[in-house]
PDB file of N, CA and C in Angstrom:
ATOM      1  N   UNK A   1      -6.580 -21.596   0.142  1.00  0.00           N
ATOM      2  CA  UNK A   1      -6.731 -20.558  -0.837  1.00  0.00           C
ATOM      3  C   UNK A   1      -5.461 -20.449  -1.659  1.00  0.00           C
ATOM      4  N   UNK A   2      -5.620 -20.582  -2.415  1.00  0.00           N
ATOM      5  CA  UNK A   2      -4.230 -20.119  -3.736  1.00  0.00           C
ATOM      6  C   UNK A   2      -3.915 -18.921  -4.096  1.00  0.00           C
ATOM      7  N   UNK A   3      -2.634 -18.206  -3.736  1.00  0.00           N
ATOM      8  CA  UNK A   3      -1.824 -17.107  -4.222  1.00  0.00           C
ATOM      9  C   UNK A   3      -1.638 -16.698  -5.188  1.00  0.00           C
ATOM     10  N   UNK A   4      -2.346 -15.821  -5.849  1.00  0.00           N
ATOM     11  CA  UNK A   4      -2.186 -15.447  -7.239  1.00  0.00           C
ATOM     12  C   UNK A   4      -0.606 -14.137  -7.216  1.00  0.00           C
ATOM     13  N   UNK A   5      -0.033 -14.052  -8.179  1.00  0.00           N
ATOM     14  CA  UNK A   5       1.111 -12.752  -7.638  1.00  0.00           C
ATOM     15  C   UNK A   5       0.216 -11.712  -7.776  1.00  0.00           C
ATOM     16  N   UNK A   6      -1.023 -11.810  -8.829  1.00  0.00           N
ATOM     17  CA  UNK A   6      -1.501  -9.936  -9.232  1.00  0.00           C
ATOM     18  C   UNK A   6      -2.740 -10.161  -8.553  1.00  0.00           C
ATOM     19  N   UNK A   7      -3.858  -9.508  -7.810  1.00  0.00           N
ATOM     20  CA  UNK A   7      -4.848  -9.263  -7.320  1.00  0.00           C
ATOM     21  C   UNK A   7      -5.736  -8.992  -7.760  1.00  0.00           C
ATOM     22  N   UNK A   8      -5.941  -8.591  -8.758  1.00  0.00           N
ATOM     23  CA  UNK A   8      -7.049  -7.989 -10.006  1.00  0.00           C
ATOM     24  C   UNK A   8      -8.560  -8.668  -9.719  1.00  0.00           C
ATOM     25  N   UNK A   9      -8.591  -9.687  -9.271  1.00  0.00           N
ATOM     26  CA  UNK A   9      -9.976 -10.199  -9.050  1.00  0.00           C
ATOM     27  C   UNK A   9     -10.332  -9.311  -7.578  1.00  0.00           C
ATOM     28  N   UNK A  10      -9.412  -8.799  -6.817  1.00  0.00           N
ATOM     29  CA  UNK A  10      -9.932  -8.713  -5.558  1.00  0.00           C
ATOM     30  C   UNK A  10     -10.775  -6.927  -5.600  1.00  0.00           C
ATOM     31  N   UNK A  11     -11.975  -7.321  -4.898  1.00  0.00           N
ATOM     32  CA  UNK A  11     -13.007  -6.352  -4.606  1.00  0.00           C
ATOM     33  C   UNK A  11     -13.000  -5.839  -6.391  1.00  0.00           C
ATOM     34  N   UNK A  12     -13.351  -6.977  -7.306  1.00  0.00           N
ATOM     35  CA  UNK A  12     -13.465  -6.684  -9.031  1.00  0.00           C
ATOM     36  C   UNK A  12     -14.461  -5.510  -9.170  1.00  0.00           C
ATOM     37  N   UNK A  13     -15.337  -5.346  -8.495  1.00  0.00           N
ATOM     38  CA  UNK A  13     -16.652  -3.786  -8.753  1.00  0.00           C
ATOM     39  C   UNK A  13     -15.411  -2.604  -8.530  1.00  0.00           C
ATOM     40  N   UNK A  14     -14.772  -2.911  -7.509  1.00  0.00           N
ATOM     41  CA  UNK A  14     -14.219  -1.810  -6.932  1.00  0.00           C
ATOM     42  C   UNK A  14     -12.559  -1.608  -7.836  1.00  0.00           C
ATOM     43  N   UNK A  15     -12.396  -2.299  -8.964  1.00  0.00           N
ATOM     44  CA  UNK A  15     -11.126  -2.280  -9.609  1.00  0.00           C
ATOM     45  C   UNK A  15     -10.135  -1.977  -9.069  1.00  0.00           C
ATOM     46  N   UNK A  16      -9.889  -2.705  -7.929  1.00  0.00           N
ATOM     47  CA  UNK A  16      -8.152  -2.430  -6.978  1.00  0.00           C
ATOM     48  C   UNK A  16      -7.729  -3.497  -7.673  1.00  0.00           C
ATOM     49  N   UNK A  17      -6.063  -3.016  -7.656  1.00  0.00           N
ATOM     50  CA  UNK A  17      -5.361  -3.789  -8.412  1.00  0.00           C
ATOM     51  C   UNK A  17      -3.735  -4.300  -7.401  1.00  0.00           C
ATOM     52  N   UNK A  18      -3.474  -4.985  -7.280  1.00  0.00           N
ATOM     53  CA  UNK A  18      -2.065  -5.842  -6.467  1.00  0.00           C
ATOM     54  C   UNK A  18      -1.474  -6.329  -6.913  1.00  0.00           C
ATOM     55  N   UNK A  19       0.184  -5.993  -6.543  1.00  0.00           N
ATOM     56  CA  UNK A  19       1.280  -7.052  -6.841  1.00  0.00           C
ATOM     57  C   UNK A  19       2.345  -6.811  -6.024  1.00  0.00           C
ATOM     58  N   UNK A  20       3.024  -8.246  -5.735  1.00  0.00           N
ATOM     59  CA  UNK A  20       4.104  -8.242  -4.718  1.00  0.00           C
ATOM     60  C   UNK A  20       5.159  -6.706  -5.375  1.00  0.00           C
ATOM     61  N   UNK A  21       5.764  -6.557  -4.679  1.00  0.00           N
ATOM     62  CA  UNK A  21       6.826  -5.192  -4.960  1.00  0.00           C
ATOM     63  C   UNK A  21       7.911  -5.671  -4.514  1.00  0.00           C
ATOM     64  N   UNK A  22       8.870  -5.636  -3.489  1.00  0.00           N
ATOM     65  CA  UNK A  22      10.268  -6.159  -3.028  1.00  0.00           C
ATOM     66  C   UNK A  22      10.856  -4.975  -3.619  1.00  0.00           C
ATOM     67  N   UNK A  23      11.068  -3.764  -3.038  1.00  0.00           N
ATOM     68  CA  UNK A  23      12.059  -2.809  -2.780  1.00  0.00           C
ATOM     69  C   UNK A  23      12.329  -1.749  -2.223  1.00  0.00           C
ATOM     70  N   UNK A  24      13.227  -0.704  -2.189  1.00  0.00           N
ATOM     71  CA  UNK A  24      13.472   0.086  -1.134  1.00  0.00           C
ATOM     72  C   UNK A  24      12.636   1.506  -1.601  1.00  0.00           C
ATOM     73  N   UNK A  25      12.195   2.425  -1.117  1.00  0.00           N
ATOM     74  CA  UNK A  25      11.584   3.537  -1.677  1.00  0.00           C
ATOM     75  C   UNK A  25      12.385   4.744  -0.557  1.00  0.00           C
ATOM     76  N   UNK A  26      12.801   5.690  -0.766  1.00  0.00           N
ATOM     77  CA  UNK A  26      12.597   7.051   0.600  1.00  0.00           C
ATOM     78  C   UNK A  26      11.903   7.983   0.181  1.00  0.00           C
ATOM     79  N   UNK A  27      11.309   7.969   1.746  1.00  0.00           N
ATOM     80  CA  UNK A  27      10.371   9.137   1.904  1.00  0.00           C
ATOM     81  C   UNK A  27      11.052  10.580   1.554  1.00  0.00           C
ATOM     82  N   UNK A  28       9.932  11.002   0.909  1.00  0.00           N
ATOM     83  CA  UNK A  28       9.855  12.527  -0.058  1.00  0.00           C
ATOM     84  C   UNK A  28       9.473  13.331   1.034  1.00  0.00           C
ATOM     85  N   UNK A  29       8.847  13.058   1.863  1.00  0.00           N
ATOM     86  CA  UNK A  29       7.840  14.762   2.628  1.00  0.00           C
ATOM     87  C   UNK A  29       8.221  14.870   4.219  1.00  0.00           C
ATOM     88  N   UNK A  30       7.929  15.807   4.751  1.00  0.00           N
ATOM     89  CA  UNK A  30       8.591  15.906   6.142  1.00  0.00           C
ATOM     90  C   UNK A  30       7.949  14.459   6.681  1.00  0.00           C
ATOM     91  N   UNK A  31       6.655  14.859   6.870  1.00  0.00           N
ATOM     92  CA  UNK A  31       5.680  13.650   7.729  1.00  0.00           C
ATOM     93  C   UNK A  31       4.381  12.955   6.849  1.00  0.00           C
ATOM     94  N   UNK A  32       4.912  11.707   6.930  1.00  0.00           N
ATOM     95  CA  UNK A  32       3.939  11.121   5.656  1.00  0.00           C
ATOM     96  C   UNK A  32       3.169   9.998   6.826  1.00  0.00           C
ATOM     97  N   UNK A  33       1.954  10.425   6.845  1.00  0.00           N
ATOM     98  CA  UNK A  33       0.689   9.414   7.281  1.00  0.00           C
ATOM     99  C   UNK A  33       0.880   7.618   6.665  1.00  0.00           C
ATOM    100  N   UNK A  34       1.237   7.136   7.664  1.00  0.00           N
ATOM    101  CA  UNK A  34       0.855   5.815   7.378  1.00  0.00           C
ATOM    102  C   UNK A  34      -0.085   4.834   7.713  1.00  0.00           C
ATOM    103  N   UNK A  35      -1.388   4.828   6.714  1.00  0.00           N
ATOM    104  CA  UNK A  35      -2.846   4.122   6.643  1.00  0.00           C
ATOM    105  C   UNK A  35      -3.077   2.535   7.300  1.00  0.00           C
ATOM    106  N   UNK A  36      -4.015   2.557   7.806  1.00  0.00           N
ATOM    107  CA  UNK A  36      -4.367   1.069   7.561  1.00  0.00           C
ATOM    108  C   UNK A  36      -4.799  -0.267   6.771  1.00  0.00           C
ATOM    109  N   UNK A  37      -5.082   0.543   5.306  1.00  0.00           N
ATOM    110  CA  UNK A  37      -5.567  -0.008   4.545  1.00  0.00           C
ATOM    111  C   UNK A  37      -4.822   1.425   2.891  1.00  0.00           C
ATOM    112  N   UNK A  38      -5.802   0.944   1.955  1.00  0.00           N
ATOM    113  CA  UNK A  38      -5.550   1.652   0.713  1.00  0.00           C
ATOM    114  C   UNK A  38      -6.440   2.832   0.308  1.00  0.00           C
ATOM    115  N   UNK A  39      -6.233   3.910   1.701  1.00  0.00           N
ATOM    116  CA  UNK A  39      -7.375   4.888   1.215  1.00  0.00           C
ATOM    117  C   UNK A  39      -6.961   5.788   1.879  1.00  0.00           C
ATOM    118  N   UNK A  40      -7.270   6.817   1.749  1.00  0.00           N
ATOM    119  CA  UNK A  40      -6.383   8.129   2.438  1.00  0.00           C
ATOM    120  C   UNK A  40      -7.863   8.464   3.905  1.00  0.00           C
ATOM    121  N   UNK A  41      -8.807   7.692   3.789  1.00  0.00           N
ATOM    122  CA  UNK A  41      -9.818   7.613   4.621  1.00  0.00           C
ATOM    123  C   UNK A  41      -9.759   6.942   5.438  1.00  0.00           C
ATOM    124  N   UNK A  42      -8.905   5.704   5.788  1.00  0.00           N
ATOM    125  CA  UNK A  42      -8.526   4.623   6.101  1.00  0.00           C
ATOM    126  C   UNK A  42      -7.718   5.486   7.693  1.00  0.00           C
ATOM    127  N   UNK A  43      -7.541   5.258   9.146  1.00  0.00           N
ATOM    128  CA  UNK A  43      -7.166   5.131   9.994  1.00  0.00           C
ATOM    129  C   UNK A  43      -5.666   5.472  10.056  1.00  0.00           C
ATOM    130  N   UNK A  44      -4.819   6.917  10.575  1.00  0.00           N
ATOM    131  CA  UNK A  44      -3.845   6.723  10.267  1.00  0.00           C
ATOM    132  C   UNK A  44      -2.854   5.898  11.219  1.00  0.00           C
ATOM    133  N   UNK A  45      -2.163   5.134  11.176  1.00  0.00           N
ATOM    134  CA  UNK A  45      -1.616   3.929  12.742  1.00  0.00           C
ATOM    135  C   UNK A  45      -0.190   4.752  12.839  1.00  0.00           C
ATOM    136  N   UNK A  46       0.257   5.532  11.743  1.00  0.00           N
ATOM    137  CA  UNK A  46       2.046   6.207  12.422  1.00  0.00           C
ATOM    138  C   UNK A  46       2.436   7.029  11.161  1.00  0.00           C
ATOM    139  N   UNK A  47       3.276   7.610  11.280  1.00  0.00           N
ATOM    140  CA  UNK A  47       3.891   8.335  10.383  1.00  0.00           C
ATOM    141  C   UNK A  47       5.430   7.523  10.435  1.00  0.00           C
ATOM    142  N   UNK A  48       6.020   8.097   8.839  1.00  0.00           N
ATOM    143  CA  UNK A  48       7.220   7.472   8.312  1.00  0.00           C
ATOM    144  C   UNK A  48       7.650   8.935   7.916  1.00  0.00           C
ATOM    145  N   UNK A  49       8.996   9.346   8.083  1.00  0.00           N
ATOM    146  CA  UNK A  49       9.707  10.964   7.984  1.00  0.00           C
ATOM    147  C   UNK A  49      10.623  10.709   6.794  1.00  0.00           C
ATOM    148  N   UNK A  50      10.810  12.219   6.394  1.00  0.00           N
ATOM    149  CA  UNK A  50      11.591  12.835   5.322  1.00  0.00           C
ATOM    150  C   UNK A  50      12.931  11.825   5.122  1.00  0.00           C
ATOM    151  N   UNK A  51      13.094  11.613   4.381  1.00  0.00           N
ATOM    152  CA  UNK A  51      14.839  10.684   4.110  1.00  0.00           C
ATOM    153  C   UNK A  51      15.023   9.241   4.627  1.00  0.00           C
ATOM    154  N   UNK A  52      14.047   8.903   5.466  1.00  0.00           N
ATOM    155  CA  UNK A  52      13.946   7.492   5.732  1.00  0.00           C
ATOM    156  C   UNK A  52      13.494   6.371   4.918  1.00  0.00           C
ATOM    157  N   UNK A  53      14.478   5.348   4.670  1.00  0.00           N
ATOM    158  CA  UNK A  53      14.130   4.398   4.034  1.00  0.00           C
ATOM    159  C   UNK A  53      13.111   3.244   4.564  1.00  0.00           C
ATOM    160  N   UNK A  54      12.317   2.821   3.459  1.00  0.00           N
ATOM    161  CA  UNK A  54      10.877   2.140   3.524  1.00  0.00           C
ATOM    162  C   UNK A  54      10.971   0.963   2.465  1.00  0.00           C
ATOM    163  N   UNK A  55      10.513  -0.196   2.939  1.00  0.00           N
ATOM    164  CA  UNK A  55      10.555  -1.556   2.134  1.00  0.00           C
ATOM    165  C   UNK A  55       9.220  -1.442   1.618  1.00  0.00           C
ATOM    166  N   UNK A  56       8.945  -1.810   0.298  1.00  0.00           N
ATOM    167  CA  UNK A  56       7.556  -1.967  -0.393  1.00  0.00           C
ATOM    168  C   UNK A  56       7.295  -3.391  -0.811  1.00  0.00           C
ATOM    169  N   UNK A  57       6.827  -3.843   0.311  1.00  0.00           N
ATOM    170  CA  UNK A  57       6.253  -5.505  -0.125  1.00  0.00           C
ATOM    171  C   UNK A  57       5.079  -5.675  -1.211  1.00  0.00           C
ATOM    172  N   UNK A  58       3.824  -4.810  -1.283  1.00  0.00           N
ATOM    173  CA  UNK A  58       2.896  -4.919  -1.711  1.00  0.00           C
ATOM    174  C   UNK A  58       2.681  -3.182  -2.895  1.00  0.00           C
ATOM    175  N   UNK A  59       2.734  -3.518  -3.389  1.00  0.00           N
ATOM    176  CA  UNK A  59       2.300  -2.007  -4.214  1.00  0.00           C
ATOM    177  C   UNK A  59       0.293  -2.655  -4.523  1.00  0.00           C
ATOM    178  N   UNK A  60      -0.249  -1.237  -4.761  1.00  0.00           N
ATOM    179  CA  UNK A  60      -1.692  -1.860  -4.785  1.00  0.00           C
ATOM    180  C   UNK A  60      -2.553   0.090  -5.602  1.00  0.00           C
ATOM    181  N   UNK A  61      -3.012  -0.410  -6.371  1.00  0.00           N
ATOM    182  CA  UNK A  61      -3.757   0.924  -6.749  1.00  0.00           C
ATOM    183  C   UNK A  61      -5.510   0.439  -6.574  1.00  0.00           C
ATOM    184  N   UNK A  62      -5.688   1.328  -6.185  1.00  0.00           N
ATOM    185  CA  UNK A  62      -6.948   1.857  -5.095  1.00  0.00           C
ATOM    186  C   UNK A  62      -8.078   1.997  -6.032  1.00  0.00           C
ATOM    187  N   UNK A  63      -9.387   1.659  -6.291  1.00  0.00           N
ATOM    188  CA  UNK A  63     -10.655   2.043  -7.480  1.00  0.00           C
ATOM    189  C   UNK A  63     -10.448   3.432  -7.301  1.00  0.00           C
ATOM    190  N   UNK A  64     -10.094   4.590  -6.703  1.00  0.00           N
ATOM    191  CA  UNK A  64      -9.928   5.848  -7.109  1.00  0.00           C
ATOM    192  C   UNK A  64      -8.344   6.145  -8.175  1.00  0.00           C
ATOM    193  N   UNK A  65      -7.793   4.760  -8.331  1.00  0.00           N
ATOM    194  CA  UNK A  65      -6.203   4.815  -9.878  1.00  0.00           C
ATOM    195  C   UNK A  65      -5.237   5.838  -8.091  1.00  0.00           C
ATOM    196  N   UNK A  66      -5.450   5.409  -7.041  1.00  0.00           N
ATOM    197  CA  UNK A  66      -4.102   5.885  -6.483  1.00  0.00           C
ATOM    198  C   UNK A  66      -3.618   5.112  -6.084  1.00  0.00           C
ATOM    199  N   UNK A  67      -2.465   4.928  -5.964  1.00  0.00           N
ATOM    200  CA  UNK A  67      -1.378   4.161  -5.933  1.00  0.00           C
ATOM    201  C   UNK A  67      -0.551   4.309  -4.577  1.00  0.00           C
ATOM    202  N   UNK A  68      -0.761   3.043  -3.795  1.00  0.00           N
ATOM    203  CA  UNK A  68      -0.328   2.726  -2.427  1.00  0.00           C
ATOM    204  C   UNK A  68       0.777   1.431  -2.734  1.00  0.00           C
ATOM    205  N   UNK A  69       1.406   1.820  -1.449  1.00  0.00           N
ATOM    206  CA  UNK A  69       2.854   0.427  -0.875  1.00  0.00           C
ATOM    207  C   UNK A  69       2.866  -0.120   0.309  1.00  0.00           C
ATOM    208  N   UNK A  70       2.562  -1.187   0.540  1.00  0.00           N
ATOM    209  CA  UNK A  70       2.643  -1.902   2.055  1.00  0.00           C
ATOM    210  C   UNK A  70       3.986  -1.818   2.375  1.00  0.00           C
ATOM    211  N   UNK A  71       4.125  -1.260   3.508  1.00  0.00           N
ATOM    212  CA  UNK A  71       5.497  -1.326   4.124  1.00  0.00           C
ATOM    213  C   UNK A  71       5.803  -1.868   5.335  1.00  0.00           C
ATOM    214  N   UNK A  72       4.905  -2.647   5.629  1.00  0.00           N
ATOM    215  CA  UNK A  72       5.209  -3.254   6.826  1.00  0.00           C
ATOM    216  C   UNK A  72       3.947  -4.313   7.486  1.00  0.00           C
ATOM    217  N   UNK A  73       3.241  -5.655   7.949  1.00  0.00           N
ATOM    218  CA  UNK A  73       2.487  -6.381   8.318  1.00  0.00           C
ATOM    219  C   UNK A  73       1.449  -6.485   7.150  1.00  0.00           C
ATOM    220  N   UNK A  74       1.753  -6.552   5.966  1.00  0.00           N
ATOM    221  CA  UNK A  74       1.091  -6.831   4.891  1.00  0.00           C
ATOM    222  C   UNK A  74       0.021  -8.268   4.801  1.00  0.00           C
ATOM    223  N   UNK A  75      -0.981  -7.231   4.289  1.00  0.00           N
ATOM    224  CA  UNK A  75      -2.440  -8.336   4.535  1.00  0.00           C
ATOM    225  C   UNK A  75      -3.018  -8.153   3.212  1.00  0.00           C
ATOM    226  N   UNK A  76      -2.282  -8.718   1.826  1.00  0.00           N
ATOM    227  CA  UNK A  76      -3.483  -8.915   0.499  1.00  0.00           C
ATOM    228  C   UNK A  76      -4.169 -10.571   0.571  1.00  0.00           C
ATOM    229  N   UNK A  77      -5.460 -10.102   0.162  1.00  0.00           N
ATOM    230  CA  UNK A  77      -6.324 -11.813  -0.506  1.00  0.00           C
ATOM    231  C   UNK A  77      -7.110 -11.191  -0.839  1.00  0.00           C
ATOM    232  N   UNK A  78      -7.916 -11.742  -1.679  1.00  0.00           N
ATOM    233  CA  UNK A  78      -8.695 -11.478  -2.416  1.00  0.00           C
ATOM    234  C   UNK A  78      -9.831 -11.034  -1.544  1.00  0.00           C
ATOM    235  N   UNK A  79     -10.190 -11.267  -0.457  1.00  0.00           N
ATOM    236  CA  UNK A  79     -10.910 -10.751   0.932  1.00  0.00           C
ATOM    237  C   UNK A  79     -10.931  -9.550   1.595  1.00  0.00           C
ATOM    238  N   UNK A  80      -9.597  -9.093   1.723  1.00  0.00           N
ATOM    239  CA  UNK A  80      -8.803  -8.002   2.686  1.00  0.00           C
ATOM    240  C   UNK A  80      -7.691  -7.801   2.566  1.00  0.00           C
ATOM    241  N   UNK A  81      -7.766  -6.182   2.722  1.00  0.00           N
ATOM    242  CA  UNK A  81      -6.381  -5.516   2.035  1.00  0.00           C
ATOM    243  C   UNK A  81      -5.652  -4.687   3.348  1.00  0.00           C
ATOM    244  N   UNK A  82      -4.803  -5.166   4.072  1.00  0.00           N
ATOM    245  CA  UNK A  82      -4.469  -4.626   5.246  1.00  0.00           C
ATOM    246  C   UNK A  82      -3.085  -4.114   5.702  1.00  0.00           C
ATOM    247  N   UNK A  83      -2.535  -3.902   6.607  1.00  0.00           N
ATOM    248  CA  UNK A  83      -1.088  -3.734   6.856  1.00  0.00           C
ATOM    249  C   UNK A  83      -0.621  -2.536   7.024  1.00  0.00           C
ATOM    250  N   UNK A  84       0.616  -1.307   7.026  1.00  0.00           N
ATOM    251  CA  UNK A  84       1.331  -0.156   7.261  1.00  0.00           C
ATOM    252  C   UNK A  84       1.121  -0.005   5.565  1.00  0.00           C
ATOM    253  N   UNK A  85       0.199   0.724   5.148  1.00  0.00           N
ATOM    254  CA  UNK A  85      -0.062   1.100   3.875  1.00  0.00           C
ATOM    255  C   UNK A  85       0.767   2.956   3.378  1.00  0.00           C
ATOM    256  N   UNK A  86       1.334   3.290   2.850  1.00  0.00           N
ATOM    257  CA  UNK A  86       1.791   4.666   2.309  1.00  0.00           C
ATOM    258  C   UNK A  86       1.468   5.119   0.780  1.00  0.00           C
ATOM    259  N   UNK A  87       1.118   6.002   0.698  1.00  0.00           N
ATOM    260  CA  UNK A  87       0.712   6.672  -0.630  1.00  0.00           C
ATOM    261  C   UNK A  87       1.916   6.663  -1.576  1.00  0.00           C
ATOM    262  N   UNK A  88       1.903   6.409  -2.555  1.00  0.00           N
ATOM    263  CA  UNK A  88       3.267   5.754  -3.353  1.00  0.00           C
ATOM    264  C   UNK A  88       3.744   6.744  -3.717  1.00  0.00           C
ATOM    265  N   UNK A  89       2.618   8.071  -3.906  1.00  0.00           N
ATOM    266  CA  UNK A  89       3.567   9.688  -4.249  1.00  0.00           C
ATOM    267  C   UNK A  89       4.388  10.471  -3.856  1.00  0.00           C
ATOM    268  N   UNK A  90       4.375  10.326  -2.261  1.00  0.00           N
ATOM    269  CA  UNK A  90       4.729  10.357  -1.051  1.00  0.00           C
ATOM    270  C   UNK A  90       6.478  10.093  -1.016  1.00  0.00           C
ATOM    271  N   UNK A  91       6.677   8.606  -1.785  1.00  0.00           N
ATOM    272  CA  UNK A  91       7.827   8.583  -2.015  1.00  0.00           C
ATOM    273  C   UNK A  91       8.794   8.475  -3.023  1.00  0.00           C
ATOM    274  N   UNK A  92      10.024   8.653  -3.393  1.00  0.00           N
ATOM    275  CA  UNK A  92      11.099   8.439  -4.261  1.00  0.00           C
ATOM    276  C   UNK A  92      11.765   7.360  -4.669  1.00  0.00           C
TER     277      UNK A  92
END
């Protein structure tokens, strides 16, 4: 399968959109839910706290236009969107 950098074809009905990210973000809120996927419906696997710094491999906006960051075991293809996902509002 071939690596595209932007995702735009993936789940195309559902208009999610991907691209690599590479940088540091800190968390804004006391206790911020961290997802399994790109949906606030999605399984929460841990929380990430107030002032702690977070790597954003994957930034990805969601067919609802919200805007998520993989921060950790990142899973994009055009197939499946997986990994320590955080709501991008969430942080600074």
């Amino acid at each position: 399968m071939k690596r595209a950098s932007t995702f735009s074809s993936l789940l195309a009905a559902a208009a999610t959109m991907c691209a690599p990210a590479g940088h540091d973000r800190t968390v804004a809120e006391e206790k911020v839910p961290v997802h399994s996927s790109i949906s606030a419906n999605e399984a929460v696997i841990d929380y990430v706290y107030k002032n702690n710094s977070v790597h954003a491999y994957w930034a990805c906006t969601n067919s609802s236009g919200n805007p998520w960051v993989c921060i950790g075991s990142c899973k994009v293809t055009e197939d499946a969107i997986s990994g320590r996902w955080v709501y991008r509002n969430y942080l600074r």
